[in-house]
C-alpha atoms as a PDB file:
ATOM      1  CA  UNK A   1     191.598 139.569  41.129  1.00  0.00           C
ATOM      2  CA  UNK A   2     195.070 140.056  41.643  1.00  0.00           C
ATOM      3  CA  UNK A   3     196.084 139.690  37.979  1.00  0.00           C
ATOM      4  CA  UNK A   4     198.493 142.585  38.215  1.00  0.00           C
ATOM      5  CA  UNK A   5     201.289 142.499  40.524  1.00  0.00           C
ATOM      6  CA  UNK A   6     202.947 145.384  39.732  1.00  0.00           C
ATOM      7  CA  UNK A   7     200.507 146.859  41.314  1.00  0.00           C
ATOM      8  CA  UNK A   8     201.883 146.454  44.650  1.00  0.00           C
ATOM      9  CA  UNK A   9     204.126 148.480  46.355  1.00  0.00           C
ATOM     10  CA  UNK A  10     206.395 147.673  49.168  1.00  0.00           C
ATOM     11  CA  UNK A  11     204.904 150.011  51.976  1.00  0.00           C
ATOM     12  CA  UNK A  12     208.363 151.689  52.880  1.00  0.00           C
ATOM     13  CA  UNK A  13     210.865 151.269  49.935  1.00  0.00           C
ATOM     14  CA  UNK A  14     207.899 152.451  47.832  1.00  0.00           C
ATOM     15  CA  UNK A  15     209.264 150.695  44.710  1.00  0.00           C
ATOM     16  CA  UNK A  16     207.306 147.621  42.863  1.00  0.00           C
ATOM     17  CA  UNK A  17     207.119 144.212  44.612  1.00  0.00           C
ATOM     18  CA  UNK A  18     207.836 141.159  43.079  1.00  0.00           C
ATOM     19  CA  UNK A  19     206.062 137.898  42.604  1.00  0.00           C
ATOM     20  CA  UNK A  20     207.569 134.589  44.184  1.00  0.00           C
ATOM     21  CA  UNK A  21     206.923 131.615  44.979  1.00  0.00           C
ATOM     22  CA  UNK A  22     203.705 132.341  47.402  1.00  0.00           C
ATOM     23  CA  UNK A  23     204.618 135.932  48.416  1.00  0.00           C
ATOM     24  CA  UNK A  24     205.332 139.530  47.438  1.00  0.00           C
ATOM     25  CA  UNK A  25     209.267 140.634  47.605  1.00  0.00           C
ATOM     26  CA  UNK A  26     211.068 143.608  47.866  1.00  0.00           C
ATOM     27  CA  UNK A  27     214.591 144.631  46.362  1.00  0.00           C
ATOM     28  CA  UNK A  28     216.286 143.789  49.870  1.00  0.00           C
ATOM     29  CA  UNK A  29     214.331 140.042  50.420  1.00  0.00           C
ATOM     30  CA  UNK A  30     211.813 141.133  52.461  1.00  0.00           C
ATOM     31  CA  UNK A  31     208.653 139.313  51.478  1.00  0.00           C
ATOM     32  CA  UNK A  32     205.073 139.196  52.279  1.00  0.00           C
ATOM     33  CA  UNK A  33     203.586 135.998  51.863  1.00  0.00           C
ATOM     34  CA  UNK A  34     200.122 135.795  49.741  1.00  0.00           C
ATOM     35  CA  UNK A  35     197.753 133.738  51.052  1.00  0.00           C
ATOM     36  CA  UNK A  36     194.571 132.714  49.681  1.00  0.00           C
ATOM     37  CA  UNK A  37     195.877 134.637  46.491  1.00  0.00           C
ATOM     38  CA  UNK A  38     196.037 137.860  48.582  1.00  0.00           C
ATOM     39  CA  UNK A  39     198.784 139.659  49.652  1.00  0.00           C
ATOM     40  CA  UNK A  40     199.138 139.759  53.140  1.00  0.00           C
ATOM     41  CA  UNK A  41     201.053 143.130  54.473  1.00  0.00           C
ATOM     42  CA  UNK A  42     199.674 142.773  58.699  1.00  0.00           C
ATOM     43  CA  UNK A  43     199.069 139.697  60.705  1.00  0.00           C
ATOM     44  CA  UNK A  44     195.559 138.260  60.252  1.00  0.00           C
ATOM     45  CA  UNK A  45     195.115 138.566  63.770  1.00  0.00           C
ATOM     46  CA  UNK A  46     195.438 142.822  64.883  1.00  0.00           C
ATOM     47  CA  UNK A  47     192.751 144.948  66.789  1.00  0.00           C
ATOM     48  CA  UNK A  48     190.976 144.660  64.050  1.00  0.00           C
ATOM     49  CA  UNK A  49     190.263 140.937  64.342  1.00  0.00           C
ATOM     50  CA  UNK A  50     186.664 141.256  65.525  1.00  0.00           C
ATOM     51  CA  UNK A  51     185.693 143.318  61.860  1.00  0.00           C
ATOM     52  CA  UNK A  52     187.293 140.558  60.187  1.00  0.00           C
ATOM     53  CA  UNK A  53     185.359 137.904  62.005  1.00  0.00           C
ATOM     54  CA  UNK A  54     182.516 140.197  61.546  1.00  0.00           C
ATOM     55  CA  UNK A  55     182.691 140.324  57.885  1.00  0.00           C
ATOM     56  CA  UNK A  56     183.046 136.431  56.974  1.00  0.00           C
ATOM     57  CA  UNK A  57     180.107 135.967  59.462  1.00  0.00           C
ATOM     58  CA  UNK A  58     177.905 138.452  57.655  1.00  0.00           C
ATOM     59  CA  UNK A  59     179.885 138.228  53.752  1.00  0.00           C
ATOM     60  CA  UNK A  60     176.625 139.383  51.755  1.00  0.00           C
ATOM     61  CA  UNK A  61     174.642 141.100  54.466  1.00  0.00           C
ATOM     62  CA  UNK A  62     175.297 144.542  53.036  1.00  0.00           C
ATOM     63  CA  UNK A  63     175.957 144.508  49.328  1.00  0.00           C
ATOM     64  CA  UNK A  64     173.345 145.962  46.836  1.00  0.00           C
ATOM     65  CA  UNK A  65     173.519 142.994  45.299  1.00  0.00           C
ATOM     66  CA  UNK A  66     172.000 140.819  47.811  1.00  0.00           C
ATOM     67  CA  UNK A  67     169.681 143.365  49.058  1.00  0.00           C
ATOM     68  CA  UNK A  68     168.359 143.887  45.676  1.00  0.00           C
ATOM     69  CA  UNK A  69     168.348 147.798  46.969  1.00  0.00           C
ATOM     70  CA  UNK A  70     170.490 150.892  46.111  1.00  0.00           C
ATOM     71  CA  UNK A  71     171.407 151.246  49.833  1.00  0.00           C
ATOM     72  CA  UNK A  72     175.586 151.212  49.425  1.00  0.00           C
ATOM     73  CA  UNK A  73     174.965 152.991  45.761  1.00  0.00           C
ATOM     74  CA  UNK A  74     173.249 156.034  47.074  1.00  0.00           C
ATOM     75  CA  UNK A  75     175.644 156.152  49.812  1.00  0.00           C
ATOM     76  CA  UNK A  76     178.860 156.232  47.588  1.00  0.00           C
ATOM     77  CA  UNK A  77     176.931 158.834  44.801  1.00  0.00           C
ATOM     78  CA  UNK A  78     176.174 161.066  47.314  1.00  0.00           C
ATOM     79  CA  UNK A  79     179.985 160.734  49.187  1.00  0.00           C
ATOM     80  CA  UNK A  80     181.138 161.326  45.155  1.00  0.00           C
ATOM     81  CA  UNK A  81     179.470 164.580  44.874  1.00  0.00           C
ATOM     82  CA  UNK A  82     177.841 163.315  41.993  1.00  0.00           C
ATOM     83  CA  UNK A  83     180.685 162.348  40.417  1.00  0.00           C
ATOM     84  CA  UNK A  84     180.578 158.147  40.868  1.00  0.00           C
ATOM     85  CA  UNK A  85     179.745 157.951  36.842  1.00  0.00           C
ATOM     86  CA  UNK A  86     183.054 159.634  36.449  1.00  0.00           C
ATOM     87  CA  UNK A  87     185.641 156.771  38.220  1.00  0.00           C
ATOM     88  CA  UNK A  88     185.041 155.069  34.339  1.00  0.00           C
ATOM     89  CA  UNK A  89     188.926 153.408  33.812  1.00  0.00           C
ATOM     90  CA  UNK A  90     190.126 156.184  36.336  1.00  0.00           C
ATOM     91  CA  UNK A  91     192.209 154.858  39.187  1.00  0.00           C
ATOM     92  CA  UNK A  92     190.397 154.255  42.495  1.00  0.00           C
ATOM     93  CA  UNK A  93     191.796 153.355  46.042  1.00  0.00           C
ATOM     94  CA  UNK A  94     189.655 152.236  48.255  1.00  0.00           C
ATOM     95  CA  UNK A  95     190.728 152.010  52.280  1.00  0.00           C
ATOM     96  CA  UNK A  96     189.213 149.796  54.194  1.00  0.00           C
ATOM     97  CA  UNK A  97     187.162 147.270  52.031  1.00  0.00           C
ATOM     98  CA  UNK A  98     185.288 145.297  54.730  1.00  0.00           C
ATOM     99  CA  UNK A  99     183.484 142.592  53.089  1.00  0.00           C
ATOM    100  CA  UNK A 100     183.178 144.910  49.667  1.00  0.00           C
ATOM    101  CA  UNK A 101     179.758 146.548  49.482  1.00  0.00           C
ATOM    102  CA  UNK A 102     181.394 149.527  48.032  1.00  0.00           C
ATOM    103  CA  UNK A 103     184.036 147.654  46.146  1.00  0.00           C
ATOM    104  CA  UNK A 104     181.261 145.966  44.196  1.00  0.00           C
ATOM    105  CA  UNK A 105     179.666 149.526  43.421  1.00  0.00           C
ATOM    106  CA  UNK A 106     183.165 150.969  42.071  1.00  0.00           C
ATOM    107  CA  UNK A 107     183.619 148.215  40.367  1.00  0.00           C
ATOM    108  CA  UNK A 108     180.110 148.218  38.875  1.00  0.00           C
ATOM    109  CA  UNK A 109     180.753 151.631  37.495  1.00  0.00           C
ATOM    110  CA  UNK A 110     184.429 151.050  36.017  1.00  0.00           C
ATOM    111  CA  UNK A 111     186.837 151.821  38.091  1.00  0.00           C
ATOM    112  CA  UNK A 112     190.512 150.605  37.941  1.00  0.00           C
ATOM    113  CA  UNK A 113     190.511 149.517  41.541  1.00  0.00           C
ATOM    114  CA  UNK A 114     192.737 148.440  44.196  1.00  0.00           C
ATOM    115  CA  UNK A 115     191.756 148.301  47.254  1.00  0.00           C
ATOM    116  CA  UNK A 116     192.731 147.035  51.090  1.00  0.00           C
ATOM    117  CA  UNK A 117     191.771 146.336  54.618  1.00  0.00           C
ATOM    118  CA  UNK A 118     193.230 146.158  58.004  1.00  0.00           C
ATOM    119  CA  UNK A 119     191.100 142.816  58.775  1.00  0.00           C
ATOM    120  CA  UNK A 120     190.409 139.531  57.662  1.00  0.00           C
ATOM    121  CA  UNK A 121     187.337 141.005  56.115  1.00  0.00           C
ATOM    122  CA  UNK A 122     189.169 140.927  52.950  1.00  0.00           C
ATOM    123  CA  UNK A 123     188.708 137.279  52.098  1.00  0.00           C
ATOM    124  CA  UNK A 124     184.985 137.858  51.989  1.00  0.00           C
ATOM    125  CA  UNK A 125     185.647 140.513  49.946  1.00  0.00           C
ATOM    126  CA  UNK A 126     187.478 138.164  47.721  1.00  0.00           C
ATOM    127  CA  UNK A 127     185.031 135.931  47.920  1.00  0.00           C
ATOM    128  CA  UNK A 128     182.780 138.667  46.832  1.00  0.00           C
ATOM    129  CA  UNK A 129     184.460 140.571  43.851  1.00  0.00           C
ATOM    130  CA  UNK A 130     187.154 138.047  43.424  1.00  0.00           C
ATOM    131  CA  UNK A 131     186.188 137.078  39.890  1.00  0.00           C
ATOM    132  CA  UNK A 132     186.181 140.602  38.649  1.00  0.00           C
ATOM    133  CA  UNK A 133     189.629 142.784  38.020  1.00  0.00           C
ATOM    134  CA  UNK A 134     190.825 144.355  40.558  1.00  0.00           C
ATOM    135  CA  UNK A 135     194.144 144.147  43.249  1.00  0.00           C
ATOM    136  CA  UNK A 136     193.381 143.133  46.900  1.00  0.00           C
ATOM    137  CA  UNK A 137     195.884 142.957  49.802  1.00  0.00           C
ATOM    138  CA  UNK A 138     195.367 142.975  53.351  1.00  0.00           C
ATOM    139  CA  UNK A 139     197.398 145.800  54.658  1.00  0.00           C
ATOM    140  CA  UNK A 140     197.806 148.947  57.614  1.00  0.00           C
ATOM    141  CA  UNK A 141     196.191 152.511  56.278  1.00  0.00           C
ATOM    142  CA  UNK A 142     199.367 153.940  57.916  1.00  0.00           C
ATOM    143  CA  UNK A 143     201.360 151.729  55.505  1.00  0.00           C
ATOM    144  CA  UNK A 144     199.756 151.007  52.140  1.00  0.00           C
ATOM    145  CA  UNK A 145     201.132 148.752  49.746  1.00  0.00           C
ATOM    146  CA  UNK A 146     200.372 150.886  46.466  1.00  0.00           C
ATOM    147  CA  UNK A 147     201.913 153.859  44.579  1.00  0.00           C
ATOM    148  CA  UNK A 148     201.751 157.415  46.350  1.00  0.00           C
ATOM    149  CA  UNK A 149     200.284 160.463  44.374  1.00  0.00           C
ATOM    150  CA  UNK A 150     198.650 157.918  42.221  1.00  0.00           C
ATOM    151  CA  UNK A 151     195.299 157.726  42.479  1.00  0.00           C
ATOM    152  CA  UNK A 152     192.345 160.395  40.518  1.00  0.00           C
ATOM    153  CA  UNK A 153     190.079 158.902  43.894  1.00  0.00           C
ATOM    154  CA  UNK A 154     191.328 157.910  47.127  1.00  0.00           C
ATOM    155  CA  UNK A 155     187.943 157.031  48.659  1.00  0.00           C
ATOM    156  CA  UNK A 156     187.529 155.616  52.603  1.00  0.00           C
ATOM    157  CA  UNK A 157     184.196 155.367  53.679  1.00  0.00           C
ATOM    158  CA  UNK A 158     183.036 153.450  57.602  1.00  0.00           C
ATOM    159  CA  UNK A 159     186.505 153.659  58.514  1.00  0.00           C
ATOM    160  CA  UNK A 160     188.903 156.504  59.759  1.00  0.00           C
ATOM    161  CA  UNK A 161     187.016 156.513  62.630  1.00  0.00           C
ATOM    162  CA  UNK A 162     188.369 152.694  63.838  1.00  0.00           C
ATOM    163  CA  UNK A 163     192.297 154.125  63.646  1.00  0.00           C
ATOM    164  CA  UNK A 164     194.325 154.824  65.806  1.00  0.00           C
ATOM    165  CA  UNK A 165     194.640 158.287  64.928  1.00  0.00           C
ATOM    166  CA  UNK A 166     191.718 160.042  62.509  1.00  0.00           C
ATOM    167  CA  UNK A 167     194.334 163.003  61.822  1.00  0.00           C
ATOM    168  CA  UNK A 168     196.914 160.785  60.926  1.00  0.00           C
ATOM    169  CA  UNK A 169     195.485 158.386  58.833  1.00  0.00           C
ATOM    170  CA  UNK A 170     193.422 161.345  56.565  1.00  0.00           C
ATOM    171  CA  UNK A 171     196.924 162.137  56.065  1.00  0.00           C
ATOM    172  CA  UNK A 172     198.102 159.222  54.918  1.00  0.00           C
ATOM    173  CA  UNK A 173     195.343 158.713  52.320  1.00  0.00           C
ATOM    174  CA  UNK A 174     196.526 162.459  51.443  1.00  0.00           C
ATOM    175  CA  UNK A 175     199.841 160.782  49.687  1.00  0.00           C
ATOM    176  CA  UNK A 176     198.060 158.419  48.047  1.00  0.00           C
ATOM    177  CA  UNK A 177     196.018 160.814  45.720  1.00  0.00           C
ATOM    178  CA  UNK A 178     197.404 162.451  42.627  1.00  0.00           C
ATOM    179  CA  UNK A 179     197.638 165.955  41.512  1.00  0.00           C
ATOM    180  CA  UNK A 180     194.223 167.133  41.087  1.00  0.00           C
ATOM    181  CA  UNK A 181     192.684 164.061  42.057  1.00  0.00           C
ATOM    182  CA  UNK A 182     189.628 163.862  45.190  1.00  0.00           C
ATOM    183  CA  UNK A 183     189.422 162.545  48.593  1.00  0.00           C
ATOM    184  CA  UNK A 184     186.110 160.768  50.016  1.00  0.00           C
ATOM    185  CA  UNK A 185     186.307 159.902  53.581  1.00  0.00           C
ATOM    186  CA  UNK A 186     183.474 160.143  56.141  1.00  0.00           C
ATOM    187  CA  UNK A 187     183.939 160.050  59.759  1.00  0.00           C
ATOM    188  CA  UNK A 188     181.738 159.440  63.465  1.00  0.00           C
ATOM    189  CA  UNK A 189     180.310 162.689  64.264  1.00  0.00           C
ATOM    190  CA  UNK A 190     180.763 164.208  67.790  1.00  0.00           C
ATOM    191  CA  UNK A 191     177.397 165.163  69.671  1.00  0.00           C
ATOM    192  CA  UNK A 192     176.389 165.425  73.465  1.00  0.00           C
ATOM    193  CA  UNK A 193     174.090 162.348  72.989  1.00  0.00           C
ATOM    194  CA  UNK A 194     177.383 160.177  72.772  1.00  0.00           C
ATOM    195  CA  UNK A 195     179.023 161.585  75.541  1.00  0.00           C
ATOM    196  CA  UNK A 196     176.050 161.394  77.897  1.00  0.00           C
ATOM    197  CA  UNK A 197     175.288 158.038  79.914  1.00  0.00           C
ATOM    198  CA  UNK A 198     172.005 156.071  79.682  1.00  0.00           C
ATOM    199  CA  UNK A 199     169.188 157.054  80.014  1.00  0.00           C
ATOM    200  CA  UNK A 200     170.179 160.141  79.176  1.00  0.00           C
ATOM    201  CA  UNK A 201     172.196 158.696  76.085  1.00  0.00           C
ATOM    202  CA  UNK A 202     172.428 156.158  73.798  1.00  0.00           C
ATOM    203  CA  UNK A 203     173.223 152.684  75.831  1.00  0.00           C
ATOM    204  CA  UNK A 204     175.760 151.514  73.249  1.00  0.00           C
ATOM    205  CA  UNK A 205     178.442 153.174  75.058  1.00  0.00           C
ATOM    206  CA  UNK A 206     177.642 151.144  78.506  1.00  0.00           C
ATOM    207  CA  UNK A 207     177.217 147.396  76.798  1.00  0.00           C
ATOM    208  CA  UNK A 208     180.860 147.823  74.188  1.00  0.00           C
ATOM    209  CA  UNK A 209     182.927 148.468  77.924  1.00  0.00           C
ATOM    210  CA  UNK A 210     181.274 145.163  79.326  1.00  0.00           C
ATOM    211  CA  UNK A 211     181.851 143.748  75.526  1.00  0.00           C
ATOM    212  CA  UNK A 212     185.349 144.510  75.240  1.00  0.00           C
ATOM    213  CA  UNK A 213     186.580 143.086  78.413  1.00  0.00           C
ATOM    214  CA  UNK A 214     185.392 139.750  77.419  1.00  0.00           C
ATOM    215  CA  UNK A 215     187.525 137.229  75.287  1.00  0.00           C
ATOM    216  CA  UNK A 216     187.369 138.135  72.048  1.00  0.00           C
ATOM    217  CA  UNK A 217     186.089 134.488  71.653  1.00  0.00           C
ATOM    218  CA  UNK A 218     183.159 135.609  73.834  1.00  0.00           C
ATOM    219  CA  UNK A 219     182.053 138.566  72.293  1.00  0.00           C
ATOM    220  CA  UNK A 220     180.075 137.788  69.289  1.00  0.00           C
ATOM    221  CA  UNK A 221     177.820 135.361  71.495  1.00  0.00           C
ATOM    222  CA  UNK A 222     177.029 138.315  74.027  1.00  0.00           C
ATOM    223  CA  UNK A 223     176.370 140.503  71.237  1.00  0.00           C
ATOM    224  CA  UNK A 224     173.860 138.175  69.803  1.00  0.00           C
ATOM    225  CA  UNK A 225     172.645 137.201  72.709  1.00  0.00           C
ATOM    226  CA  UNK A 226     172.112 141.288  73.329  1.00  0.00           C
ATOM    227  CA  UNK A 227     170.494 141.197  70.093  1.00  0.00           C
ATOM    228  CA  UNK A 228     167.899 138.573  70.229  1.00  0.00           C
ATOM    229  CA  UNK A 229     166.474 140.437  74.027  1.00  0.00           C
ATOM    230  CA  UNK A 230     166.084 143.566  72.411  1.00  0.00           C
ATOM    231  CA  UNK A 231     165.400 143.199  68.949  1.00  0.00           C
ATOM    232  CA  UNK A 232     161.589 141.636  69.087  1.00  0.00           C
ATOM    233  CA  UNK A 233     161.196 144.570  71.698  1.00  0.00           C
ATOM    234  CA  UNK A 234     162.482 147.052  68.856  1.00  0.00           C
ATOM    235  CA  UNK A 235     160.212 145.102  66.079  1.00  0.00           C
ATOM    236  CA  UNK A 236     157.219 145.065  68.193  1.00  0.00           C
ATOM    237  CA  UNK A 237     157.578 148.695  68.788  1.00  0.00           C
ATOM    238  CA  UNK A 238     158.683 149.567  64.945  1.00  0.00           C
ATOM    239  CA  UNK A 239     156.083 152.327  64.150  1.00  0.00           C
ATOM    240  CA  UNK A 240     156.302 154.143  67.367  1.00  0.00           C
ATOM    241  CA  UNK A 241     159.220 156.623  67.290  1.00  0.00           C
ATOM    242  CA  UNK A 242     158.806 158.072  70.746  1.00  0.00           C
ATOM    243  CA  UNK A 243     159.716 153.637  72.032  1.00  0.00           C
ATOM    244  CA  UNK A 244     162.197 153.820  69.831  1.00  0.00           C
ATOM    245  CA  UNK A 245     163.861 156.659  71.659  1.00  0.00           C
ATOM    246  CA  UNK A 246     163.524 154.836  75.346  1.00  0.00           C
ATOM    247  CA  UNK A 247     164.795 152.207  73.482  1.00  0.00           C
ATOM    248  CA  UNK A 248     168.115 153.301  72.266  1.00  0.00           C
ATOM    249  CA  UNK A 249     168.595 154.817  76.114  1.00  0.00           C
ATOM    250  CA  UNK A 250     168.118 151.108  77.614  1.00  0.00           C
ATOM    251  CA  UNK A 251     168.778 148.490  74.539  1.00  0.00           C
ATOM    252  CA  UNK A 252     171.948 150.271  72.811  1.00  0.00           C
ATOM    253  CA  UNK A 253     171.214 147.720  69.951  1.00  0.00           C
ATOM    254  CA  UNK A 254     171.616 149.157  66.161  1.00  0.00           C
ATOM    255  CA  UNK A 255     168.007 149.144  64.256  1.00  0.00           C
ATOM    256  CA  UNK A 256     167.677 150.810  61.052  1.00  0.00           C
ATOM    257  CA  UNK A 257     163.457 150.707  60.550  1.00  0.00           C
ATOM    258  CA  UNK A 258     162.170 153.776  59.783  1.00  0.00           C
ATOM    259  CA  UNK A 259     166.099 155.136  58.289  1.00  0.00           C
ATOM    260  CA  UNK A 260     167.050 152.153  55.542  1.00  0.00           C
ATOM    261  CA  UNK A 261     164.720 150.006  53.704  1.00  0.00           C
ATOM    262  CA  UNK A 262     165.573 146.927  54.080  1.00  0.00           C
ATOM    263  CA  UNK A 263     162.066 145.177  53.663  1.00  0.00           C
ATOM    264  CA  UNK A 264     161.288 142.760  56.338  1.00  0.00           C
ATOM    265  CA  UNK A 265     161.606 141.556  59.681  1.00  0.00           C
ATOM    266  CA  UNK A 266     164.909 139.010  59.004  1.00  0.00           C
ATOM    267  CA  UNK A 267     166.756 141.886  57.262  1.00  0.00           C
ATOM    268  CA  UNK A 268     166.476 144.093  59.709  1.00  0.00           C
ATOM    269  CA  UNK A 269     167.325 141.637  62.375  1.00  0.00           C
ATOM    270  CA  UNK A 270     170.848 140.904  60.429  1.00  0.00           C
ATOM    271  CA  UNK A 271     171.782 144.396  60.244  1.00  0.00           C
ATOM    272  CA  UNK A 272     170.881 144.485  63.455  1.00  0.00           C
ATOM    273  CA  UNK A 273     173.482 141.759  64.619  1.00  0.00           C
ATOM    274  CA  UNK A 274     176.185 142.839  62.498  1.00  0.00           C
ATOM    275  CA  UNK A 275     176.560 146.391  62.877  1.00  0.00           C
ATOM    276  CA  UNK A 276     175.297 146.072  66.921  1.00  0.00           C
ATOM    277  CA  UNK A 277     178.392 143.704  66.645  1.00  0.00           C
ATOM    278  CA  UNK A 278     180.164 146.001  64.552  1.00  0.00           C
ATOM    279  CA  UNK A 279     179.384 149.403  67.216  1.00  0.00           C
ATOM    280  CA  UNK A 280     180.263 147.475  70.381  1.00  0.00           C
ATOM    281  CA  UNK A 281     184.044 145.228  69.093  1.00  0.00           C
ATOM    282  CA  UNK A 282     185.728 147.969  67.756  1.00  0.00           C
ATOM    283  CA  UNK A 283     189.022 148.911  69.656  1.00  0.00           C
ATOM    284  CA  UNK A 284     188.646 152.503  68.600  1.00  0.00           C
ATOM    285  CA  UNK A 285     186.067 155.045  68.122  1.00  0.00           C
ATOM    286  CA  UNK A 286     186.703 158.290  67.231  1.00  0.00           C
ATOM    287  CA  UNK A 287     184.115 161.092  67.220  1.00  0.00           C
ATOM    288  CA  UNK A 288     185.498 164.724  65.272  1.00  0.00           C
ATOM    289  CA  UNK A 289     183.159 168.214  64.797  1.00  0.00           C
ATOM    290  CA  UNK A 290     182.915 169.105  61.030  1.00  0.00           C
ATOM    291  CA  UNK A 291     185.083 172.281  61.910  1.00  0.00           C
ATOM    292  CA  UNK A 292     187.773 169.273  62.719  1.00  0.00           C
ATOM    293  CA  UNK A 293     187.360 167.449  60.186  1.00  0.00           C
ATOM    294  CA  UNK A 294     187.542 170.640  58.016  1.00  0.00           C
ATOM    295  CA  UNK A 295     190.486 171.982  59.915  1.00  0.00           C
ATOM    296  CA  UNK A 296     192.486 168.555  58.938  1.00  0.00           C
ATOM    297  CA  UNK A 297     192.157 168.780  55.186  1.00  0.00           C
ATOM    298  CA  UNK A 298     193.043 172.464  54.948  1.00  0.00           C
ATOM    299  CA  UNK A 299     196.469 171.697  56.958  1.00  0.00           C
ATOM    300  CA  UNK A 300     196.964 169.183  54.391  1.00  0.00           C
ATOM    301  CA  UNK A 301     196.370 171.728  51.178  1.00  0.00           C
ATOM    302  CA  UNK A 302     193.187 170.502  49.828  1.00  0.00           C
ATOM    303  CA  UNK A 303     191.040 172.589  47.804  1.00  0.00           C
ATOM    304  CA  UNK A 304     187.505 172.847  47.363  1.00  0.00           C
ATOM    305  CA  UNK A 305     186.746 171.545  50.728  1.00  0.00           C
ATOM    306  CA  UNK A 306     183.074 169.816  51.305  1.00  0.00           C
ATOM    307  CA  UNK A 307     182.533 169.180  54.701  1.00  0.00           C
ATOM    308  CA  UNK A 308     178.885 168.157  55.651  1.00  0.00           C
ATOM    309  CA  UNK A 309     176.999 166.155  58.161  1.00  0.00           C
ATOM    310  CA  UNK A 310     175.311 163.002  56.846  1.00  0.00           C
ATOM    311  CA  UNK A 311     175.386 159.375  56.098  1.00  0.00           C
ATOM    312  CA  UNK A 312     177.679 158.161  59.065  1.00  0.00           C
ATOM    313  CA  UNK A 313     178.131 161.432  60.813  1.00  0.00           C
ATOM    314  CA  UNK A 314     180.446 163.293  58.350  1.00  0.00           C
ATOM    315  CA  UNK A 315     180.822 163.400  55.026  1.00  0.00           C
ATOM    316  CA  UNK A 316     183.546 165.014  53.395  1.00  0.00           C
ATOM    317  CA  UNK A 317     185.268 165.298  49.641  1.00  0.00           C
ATOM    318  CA  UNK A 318     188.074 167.730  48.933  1.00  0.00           C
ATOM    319  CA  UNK A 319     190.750 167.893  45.559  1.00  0.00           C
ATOM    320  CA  UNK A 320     194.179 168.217  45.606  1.00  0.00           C
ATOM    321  CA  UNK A 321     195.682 171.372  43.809  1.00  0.00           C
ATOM    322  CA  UNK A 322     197.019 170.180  40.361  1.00  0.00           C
ATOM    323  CA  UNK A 323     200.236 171.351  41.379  1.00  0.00           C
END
């Protein structure tokens, strides 16, 4: 990990860093100190604290290779349009790493990869995928430390809709890929069901603004202590979909059975805790229609436009006109 410098860009300049004495520099003496051999470009400590925490809490939870399942593969094939197979020693950005289920999957199939997150979640990441080749910083999606218009895939997958601005940020990711190269992103899908409030919707909505007003050292125990009240309510009633449904409109709690094999009862009570945690710390969520989502890449020039519902709400892959 991390064996290439040059990789890194300075985020403004846009023009190569260099290596010092524990940091990154730029050609006026800015520097950005590495830490844990990763370059840090944000404070550990941002709105995004509570993913990082997240991530180191639950480092393995989620990658193919500890699940012994396809689940993060079949995700990223079908986000590639088929074309994973093809990211063979073709350069790949990836935005928002978290604790590098997909990272592990790019790498798995070739790619020349750098990749970043807003969050600490990058040290499990590293801890992850750090013995394999590949560049790793800790960095802003509105100010990427990497070459623009040099990437075949820019690929950002569980995260635009965490930003500050969804519009903004697909445009940023925009720069980053080359002439002719593709853009994977995904993206929280508007419905009625999220606006609504329980019963008549989903109780998620009602538990993250009690969540969020607590310390931020208080939050992960209320979420598990959310978790382990509903969940053997959720297990017990596992085969009956019609509980299920009260139970989203009362418990709020994430639980996959039925949508993601994940085998038994302990599984599903991890994913439970760390994407309940995950759906109730964020500081932003962002729903967009497909037609939005849509709109945004055509005001940006892409071509061959793929806008679907799926997967996390959206899915969408466009190319950028070879010149």
């Amino acid at each position: 990990m991390n064996e290439d410098w040059s990789r890194f860009y300075d985020p403004e300049l846009q023009q190569p860093l260099r290596k010092s004495s524990g940091s990154l520099a730029n050609a006026v003496g800015r520097q950005y100190p590495i830490v844990d051999s990763i370059p840090r470009f944000v404070s550990r400590d941002n709105y995004a604290a509570d993913f990082g925490a997240q991530w180191n809490r639950f480092p393995a939870t989620q990658l193919d290779s500890h699940t012994g399942r396809a689940i993060s593969e079949s995700r990223l094939a079908r986000c590639f349009r088929g074309e994973l197979p093809a990211v063979a020693g073709r350069a790949v950005l990836e935005a928002g790493s978290g604790a590098g289920r997909f990272t592990e999957i790019l790498l798995n199939h070739g790619a020349v990869l750098d990749s970043f997150d807003f969050s600490a979640a990058v040290e499990a990441n590293g801890r992850n995928n750090g013995k394999r080749r590949m560049n790793l910083a800790q960095a802003d999606i509105r100010a990427m430390p990497f070459c623009k218009n040099a990437y075949d895939y820019v690929v950002c997958l569980g995260v635009l809709q965490h930003t500050p601005d969804t519009e903004e940020s697909i445009g940023k990711l925009w720069q980053m890929v080359a002439p002719g190269g593709r853009l994977i992103i995904d993206h929280y899908c508007w419905n009625l069901w999220l606006r609504l409030p329980p019963p008549l919707g989903d109780a998620e909505k009602l538990y993250r603004q009690l969540i969020l007003r607590l310390p931020r050292e208080k939050r992960w125990p209320a979420v598990k202590r959310l978790v382990d009240f509903w969940f053997p309510i959720y297990w017990r009633f596992r085969d009956n979909r019609l509980a299920r449904k009260i139970l989203a409109r009362v418990g709020g709690i994430h639980f996959y059975f039925g949508q993601i094999e994940l085998g038994g009862r302990e599984a599903h009570y991890e994913w439970s805790l760390l994407d309940t945690h995950d759906g109730m710390t964020d500081a932003y969520k962002r729903y967009r229609t497909p037609r939005q989502i849509r709109r945004a890449l055509q005001a940006l020039g892409a071509v061959d436009i793929n806008v679907r519902k799926g997967g996390n709400g959206i899915e969408a892959w466009c190319r950028k006109p070879a010149s």
